[in-house]
C-alpha atoms as a PDB file:
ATOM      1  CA  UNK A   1    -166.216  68.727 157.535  1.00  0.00           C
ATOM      2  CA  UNK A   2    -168.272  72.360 157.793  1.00  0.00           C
ATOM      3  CA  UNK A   3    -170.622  72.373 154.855  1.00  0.00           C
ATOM      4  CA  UNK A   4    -170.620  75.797 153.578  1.00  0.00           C
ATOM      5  CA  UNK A   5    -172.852  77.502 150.446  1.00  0.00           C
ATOM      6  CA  UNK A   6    -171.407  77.948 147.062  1.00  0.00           C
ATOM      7  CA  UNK A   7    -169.726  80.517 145.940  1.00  0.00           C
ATOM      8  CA  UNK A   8    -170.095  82.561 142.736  1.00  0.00           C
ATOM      9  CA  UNK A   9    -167.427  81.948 140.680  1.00  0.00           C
ATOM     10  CA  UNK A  10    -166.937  77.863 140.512  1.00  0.00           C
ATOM     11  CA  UNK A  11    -165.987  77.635 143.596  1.00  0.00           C
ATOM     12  CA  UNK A  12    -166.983  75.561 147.034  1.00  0.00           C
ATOM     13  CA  UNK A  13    -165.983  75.974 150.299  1.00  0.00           C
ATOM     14  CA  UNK A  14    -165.607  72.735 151.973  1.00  0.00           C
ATOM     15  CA  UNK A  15    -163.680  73.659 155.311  1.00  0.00           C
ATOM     16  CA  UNK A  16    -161.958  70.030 155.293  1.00  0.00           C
ATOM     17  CA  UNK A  17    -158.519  69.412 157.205  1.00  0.00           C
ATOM     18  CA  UNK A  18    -155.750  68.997 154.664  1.00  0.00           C
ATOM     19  CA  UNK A  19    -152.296  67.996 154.426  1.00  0.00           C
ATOM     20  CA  UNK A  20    -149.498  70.057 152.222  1.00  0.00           C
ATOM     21  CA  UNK A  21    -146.473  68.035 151.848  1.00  0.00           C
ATOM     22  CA  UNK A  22    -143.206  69.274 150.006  1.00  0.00           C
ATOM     23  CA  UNK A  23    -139.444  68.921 150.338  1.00  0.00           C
ATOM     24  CA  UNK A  24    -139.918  65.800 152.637  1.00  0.00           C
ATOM     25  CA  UNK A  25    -141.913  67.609 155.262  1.00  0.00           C
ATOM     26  CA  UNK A  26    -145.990  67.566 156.058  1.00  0.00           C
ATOM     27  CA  UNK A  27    -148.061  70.205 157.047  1.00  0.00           C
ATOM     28  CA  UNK A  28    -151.561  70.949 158.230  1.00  0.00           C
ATOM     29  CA  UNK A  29    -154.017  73.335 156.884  1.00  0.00           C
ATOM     30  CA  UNK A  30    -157.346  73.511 156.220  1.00  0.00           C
ATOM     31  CA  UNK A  31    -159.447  74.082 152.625  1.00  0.00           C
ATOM     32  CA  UNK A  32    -160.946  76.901 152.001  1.00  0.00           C
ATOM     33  CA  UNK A  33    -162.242  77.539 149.004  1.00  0.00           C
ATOM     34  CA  UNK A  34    -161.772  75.169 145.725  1.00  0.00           C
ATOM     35  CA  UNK A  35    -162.210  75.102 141.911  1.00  0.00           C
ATOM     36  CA  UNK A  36    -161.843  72.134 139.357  1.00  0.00           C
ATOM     37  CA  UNK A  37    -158.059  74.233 138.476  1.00  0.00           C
ATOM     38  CA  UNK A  38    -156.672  75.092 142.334  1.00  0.00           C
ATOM     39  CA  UNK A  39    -157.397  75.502 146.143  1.00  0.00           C
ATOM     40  CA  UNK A  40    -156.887  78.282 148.799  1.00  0.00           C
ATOM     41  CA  UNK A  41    -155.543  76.999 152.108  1.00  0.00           C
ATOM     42  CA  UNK A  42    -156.191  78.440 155.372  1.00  0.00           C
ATOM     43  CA  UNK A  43    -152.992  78.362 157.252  1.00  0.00           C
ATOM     44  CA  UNK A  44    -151.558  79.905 160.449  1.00  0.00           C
ATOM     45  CA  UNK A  45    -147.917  81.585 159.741  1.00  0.00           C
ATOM     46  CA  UNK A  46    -146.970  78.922 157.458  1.00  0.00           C
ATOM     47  CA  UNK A  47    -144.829  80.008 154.016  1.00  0.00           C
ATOM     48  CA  UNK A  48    -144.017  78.179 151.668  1.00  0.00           C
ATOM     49  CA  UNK A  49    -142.270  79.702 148.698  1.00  0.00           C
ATOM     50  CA  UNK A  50    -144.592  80.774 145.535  1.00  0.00           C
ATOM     51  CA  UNK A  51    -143.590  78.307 142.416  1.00  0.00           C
ATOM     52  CA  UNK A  52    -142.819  75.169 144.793  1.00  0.00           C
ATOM     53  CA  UNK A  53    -144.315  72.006 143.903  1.00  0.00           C
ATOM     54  CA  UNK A  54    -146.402  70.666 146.784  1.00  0.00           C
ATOM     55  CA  UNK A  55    -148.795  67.600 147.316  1.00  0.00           C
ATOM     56  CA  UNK A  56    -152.035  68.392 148.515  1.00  0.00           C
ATOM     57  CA  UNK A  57    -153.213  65.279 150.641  1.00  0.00           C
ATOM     58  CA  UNK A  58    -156.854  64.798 152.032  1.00  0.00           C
ATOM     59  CA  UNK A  59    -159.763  62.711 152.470  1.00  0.00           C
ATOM     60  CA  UNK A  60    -163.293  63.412 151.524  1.00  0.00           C
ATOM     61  CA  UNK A  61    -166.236  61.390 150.948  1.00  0.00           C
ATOM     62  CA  UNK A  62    -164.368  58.149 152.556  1.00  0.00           C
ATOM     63  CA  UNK A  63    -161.445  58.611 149.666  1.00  0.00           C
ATOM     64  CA  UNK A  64    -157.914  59.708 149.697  1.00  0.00           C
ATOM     65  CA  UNK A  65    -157.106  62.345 147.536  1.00  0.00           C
ATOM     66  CA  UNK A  66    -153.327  63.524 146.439  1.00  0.00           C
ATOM     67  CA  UNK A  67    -152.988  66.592 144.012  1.00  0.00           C
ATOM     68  CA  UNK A  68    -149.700  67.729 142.398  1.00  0.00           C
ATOM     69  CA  UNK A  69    -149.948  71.698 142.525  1.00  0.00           C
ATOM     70  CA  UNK A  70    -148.307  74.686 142.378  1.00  0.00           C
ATOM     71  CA  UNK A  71    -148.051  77.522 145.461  1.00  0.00           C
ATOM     72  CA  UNK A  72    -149.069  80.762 143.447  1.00  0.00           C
ATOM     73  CA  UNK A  73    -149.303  83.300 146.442  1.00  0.00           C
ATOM     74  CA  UNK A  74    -149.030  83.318 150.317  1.00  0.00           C
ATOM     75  CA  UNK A  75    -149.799  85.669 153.111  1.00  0.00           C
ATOM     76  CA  UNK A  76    -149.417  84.832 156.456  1.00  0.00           C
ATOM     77  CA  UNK A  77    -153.179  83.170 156.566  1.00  0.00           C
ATOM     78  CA  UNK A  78    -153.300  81.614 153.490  1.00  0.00           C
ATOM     79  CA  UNK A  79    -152.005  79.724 150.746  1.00  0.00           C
ATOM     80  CA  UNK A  80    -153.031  79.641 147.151  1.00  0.00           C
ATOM     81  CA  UNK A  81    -152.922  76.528 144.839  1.00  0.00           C
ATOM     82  CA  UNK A  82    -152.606  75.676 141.062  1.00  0.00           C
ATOM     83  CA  UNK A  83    -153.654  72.056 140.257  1.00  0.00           C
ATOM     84  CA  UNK A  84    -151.245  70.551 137.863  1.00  0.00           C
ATOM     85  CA  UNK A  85    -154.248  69.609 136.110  1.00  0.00           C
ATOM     86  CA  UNK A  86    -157.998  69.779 136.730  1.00  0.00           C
ATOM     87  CA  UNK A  87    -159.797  67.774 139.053  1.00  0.00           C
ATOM     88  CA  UNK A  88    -162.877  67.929 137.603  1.00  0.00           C
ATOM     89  CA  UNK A  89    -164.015  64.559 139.820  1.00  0.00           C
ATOM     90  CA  UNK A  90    -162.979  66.346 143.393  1.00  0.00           C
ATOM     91  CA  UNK A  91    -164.957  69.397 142.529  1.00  0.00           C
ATOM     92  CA  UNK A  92    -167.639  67.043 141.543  1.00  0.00           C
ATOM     93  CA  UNK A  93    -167.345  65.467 144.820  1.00  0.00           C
ATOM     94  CA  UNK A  94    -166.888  68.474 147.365  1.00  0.00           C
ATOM     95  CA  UNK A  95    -170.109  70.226 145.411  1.00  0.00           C
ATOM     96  CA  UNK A  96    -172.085  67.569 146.369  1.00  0.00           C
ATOM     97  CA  UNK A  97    -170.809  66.974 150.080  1.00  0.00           C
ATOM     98  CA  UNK A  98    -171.573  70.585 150.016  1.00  0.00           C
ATOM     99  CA  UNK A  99    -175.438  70.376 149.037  1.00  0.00           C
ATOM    100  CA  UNK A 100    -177.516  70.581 152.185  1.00  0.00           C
ATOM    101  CA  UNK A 101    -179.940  67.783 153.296  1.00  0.00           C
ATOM    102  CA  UNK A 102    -183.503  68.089 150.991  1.00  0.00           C
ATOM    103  CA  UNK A 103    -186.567  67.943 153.887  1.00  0.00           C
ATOM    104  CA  UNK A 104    -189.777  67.869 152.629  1.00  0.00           C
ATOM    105  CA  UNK A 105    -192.733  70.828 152.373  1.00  0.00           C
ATOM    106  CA  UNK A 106    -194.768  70.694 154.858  1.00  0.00           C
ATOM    107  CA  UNK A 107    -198.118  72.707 154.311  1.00  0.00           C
ATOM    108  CA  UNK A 108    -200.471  73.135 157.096  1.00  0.00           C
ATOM    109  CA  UNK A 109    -203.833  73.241 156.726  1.00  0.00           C
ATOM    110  CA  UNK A 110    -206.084  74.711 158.531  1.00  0.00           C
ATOM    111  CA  UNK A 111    -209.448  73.138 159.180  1.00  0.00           C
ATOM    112  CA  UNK A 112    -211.166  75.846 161.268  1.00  0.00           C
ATOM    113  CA  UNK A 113    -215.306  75.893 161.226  1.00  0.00           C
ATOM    114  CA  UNK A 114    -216.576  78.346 158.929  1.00  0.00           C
ATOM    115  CA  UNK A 115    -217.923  81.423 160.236  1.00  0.00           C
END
C-alpha cells in the first residue's frame, strides 16, 4: 500500500489494490480516494454502468473487507462509489494506515568554547 496525506474534505487516499465484483465477474482496480459514505476507483478503460450494485473487495490492515455499493459515475479512469451504508470502521482504519511513522526531535547542541 502507498501511504498518501489526507485530504481536505474527509477523505484518505490509501492507493490499495481492490477488487470490484458484480454480475458474476471480478475486476481489478485500485483505491483512490475514500470517505466513511463511498470510494473513487482508479481504473484503466473499465465501465461499469452508473446505478449497478457492485461489491467492493479488499484487504487492509491484515483484514478482508467486502462493501455493498453503488457505481454513481465513470469515466474511462475512474469509478465512483456509494457505500450502501457508512463504514465508519474502514475509514477509521485506512486514516490510520495512512498516518506516517512519529521519529523523535532531535536537537543538537552545540558545545563550542566560548570566545
Amino acid at each position: 500500500m502507498s501511504i498518501t496525506k489526507n485530504h481536505p474534505g474527509g477523505h484518505v487516499s490509501p492507493l490499495l489494490p481492490v477488487q470490484i465484483e458484480y454480475n458474476g465477474r471480478s475486476f481489478s482496480a485500485r483505491l483512490g480516494s475514500l470517505s466513511p459514505e463511498g470510494a473513487l476507483l482508479e481504473t484503466h478503460g473499465l465501465t461499469v454502468p452508473v446505478g449497478m450494485r457492485v461489491i467492493l473487495s479488499f484487504t487492509l490492515a491484515r483484514r478482508s473487507w467486502q462493501i455493498p455499493a453503488s457505481i454513481t459515475h465513470t469515466t474511462p479512469h475512474e469509478i465512483g462509489l456509494l457505500f450502501s451504508g457508512s463504514q465508519y470502521a474502514l475509514y477509521a482504519q485506512a486514516s490510520r494506515a495512512e498516518l506516517p511513522p512519529v521519529s523523535p526531535l532531535r536537537t543538537r547542541i552545540d558545545r563550542g568554547s566560548a570566545a
